[in-house]
Protein backbone atom coordinates (compact mmCIF):
# COMPACT_ATOMS: atom_id res chain seq x y z
CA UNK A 1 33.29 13.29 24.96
CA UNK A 2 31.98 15.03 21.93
CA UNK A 3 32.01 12.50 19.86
CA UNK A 4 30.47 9.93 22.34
CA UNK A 5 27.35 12.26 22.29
CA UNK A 6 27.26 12.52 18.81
CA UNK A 7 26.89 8.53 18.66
CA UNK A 8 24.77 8.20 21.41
CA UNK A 9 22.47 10.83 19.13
CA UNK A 10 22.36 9.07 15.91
CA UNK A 11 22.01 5.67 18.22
CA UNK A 12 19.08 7.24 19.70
CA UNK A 13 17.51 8.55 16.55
CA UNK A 14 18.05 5.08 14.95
CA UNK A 15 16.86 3.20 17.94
CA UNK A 16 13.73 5.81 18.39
CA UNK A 17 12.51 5.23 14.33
CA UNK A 18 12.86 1.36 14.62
CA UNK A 19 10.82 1.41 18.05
CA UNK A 20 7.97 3.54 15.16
CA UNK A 21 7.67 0.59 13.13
CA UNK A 22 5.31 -2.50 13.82
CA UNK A 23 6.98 -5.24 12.12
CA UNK A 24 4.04 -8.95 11.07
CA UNK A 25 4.81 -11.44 9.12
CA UNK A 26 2.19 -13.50 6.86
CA UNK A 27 2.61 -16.92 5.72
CA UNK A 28 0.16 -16.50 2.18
CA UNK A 29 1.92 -18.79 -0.29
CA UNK A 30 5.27 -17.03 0.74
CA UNK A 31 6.19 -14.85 3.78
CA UNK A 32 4.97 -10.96 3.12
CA UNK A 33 5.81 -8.55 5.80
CA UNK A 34 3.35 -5.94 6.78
CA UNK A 35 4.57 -3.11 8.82
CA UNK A 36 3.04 0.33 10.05
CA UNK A 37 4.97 3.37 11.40
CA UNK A 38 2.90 4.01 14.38
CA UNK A 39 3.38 8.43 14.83
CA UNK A 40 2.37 8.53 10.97
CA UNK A 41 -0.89 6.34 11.89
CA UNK A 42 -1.59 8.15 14.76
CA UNK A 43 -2.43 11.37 13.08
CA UNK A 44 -5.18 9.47 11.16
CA UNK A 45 -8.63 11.18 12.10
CA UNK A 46 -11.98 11.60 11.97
CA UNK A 47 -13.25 9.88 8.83
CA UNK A 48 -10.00 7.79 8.36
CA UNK A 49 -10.51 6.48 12.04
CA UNK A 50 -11.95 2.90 10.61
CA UNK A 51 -8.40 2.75 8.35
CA UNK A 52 -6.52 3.46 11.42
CA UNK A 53 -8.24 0.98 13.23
CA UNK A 54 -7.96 -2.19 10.29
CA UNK A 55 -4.11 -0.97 10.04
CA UNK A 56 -3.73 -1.28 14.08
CA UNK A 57 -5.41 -4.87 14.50
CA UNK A 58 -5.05 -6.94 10.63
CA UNK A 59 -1.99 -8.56 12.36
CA UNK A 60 -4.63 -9.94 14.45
CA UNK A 61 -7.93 -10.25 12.60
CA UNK A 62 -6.79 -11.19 8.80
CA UNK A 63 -8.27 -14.11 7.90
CA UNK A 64 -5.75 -16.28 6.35
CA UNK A 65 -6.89 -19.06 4.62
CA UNK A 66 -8.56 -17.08 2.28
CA UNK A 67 -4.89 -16.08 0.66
CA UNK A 68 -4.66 -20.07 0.33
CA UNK A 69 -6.74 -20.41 -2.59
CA UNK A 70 -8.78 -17.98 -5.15
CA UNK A 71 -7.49 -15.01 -7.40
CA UNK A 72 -5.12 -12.31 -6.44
CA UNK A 73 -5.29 -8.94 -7.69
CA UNK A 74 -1.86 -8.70 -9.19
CA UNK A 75 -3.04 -11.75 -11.33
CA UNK A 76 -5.91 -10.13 -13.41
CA UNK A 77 -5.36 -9.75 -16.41
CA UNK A 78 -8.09 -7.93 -17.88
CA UNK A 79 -8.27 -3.77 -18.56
CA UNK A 80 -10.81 -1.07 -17.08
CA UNK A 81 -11.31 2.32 -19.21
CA UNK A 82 -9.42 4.46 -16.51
CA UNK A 83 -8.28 7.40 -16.86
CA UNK A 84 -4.65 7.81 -15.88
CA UNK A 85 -2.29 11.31 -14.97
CA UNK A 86 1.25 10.40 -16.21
CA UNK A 87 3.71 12.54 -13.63
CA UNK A 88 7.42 12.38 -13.97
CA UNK A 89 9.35 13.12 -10.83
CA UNK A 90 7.18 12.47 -8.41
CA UNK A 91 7.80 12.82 -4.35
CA UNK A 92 7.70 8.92 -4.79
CA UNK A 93 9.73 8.35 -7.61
CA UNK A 94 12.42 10.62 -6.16
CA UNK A 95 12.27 9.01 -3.01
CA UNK A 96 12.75 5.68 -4.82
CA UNK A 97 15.71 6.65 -6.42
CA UNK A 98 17.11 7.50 -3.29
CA UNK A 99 16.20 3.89 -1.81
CA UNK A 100 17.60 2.23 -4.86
CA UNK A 101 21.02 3.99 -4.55
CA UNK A 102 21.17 3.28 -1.04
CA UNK A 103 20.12 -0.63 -1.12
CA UNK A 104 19.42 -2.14 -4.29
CA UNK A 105 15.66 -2.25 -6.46
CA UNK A 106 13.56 -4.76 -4.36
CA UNK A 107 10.07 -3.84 -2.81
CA UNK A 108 11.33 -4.95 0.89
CA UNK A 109 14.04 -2.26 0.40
CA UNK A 110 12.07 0.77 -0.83
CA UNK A 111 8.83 0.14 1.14
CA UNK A 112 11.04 -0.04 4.59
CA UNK A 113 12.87 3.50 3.11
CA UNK A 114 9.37 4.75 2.82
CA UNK A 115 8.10 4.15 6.11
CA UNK A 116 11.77 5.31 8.02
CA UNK A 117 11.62 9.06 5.58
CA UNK A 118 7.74 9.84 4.71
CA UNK A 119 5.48 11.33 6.79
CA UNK A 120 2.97 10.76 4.46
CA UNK A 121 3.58 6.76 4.21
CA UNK A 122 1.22 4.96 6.80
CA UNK A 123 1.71 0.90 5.96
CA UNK A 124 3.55 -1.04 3.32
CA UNK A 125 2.36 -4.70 2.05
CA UNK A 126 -1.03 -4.71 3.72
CA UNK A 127 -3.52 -7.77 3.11
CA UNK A 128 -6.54 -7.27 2.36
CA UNK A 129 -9.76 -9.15 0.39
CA UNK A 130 -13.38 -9.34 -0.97
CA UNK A 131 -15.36 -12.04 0.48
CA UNK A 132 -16.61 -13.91 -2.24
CA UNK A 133 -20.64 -12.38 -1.58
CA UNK A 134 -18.94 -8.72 -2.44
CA UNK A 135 -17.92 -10.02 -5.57
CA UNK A 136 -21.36 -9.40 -7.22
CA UNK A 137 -21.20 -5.83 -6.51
CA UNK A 138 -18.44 -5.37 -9.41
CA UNK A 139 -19.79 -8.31 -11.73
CA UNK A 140 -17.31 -10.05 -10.76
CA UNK A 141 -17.69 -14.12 -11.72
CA UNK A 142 -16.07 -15.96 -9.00
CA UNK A 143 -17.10 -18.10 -6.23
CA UNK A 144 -14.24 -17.74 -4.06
CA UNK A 145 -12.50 -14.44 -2.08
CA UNK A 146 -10.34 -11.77 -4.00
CA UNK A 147 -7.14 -11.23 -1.81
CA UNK A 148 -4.11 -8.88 -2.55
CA UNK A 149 -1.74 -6.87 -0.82
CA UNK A 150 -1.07 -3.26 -0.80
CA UNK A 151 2.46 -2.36 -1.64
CA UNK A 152 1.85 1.31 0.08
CA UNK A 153 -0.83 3.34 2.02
CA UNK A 154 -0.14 7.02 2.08
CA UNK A 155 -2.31 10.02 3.49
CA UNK A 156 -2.25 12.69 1.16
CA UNK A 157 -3.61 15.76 1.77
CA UNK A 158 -7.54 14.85 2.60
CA UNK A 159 -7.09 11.21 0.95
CA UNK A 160 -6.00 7.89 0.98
CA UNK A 161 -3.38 6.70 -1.73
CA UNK A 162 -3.21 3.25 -2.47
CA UNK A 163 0.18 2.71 -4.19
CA UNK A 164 1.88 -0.27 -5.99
CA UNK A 165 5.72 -0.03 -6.82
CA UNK A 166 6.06 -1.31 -10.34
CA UNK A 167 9.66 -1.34 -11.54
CA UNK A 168 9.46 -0.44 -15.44
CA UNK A 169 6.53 1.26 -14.69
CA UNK A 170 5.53 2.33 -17.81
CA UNK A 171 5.55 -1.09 -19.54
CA UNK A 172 2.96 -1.98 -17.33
CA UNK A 173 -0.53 -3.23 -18.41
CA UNK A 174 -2.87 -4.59 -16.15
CA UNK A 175 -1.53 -2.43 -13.08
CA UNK A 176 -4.72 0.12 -12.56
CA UNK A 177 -6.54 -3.02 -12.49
CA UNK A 178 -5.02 -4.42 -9.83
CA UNK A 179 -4.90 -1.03 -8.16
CA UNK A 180 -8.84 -0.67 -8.87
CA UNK A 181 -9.70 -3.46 -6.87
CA UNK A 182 -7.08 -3.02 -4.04
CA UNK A 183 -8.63 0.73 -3.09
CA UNK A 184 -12.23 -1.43 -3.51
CA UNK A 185 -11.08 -3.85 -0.93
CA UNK A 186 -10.04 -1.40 1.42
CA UNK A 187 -13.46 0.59 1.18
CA UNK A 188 -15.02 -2.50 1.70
CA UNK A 189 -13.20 -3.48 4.74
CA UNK A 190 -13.29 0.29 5.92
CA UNK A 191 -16.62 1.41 5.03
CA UNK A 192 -14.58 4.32 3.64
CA UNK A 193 -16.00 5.07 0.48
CA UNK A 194 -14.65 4.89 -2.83
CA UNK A 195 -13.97 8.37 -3.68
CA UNK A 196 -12.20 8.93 -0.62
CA UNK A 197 -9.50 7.47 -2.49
CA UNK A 198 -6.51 7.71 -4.88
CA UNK A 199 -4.50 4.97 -6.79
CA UNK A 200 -1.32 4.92 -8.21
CA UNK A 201 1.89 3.20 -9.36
CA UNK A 202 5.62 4.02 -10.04
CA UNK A 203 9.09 3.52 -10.58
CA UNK A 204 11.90 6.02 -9.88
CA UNK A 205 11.15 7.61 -12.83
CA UNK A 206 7.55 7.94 -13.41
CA UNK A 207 4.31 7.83 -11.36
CA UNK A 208 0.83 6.56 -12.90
CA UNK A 209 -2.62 8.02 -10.78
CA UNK A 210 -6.11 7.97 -11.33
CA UNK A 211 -9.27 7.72 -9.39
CA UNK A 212 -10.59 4.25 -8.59
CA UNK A 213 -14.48 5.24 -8.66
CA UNK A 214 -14.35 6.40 -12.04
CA UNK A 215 -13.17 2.82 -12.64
CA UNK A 216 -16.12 0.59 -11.58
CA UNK A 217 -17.19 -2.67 -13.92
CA UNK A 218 -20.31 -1.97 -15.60
């Protein structure tokens, strides 16, 4: 009898965190999966309530066919003079670690860990874009939309962290880039402003962060 409660527990406690997560699917060139963990979005307030709110309804309101055509973020491959903190160990990294032991390196594997064991951790692979009239605020040259998607959104204490998982983190080059403009498309499509929030990337070693509005093209 014992032991029949003790597996209708962990059943319960397995069944209760996969009712938490909001599972979409987006057909952009390949199949990315956006998911939320709804109790970790829920405690969004006051001046995150417009994140909360593009996080609730994209599923519904993203507008597709601009991921058909035009630049991504990941693919820019130019540098902005950012200032970067170099942190080994970090809550992420370690967390990572733990996600890789369990089921393998991928970003499917360690975003979904993420969401089921951090408070913090509020959406994973999130689209999001520039329309191509925003563009002229960063001098940016291009006539059609700037589309990405976020690997991670995290609340941490009063901001929002934009995170990218980057295996061989340190070898990367062109990552705060691609970070810059992901935490400008979200303030855009927000109106939460820029220095409401925080940017970084990381392996299970090493975590890269650095402000995104000390980053802006000049």
């Amino acid at each position: 009898m014992k032991r029949n409660l003790k597996f209708q527990k962990l059943y319960n406690d397995a069944n209760s965190k996969k009712q938490m997560i909001k599972h979409f699917s987006f057909h952009h060139g390949q199949y990315y999966h956006y998911r939320y963990h709804l109790a970790n979005l829920n405690a969004l307030n006051g001046d995150f309530s417009t994140l909360k709110n593009y996080l609730e309804n994209i599923h519904k309101s993203c507008p597709n066919e601009y991921f058909k055509s035009g630049p991504r973020s990941s693919q820019l491959k130019f540098s902005l003079n950012i200032e970067k903190v170099e942190v080994s160990g970090h809550e992420l990294s370690q967390m990572t670690k733990k996600a890789i032991e369990l089921n393998g390196k991928s970003h499917t594997n360690v975003q979904v860990f993420l969401l089921n064991n951090d408070k913090k951790t509020l959406a994973v692979e999130i689209p999001i874009w520039l329309e191509n009239n925003e563009m002229k605020e960063f001098n940016f040259k291009e006539k059609k939309h700037l589309t990405g998607h976020i690997d991670i959104i995290r609340k941490e204490n009063n901001n929002i962290w934009v995170w990218d998982y980057k295996p061989n983190a340190e070898k990367q080059k062109y990552a705060s880039t691609q970070l810059y403009f992901y935490a400008a498309m979200l303030s855009k499509r927000t109106n939460i402003p820029l220095k409401e929030f925080r940017c970084g990337y990381f392996d299970e070693n090493i975590a890269y962060m650095f402000k995104p509005e000390n980053g802006r093209l000049h």
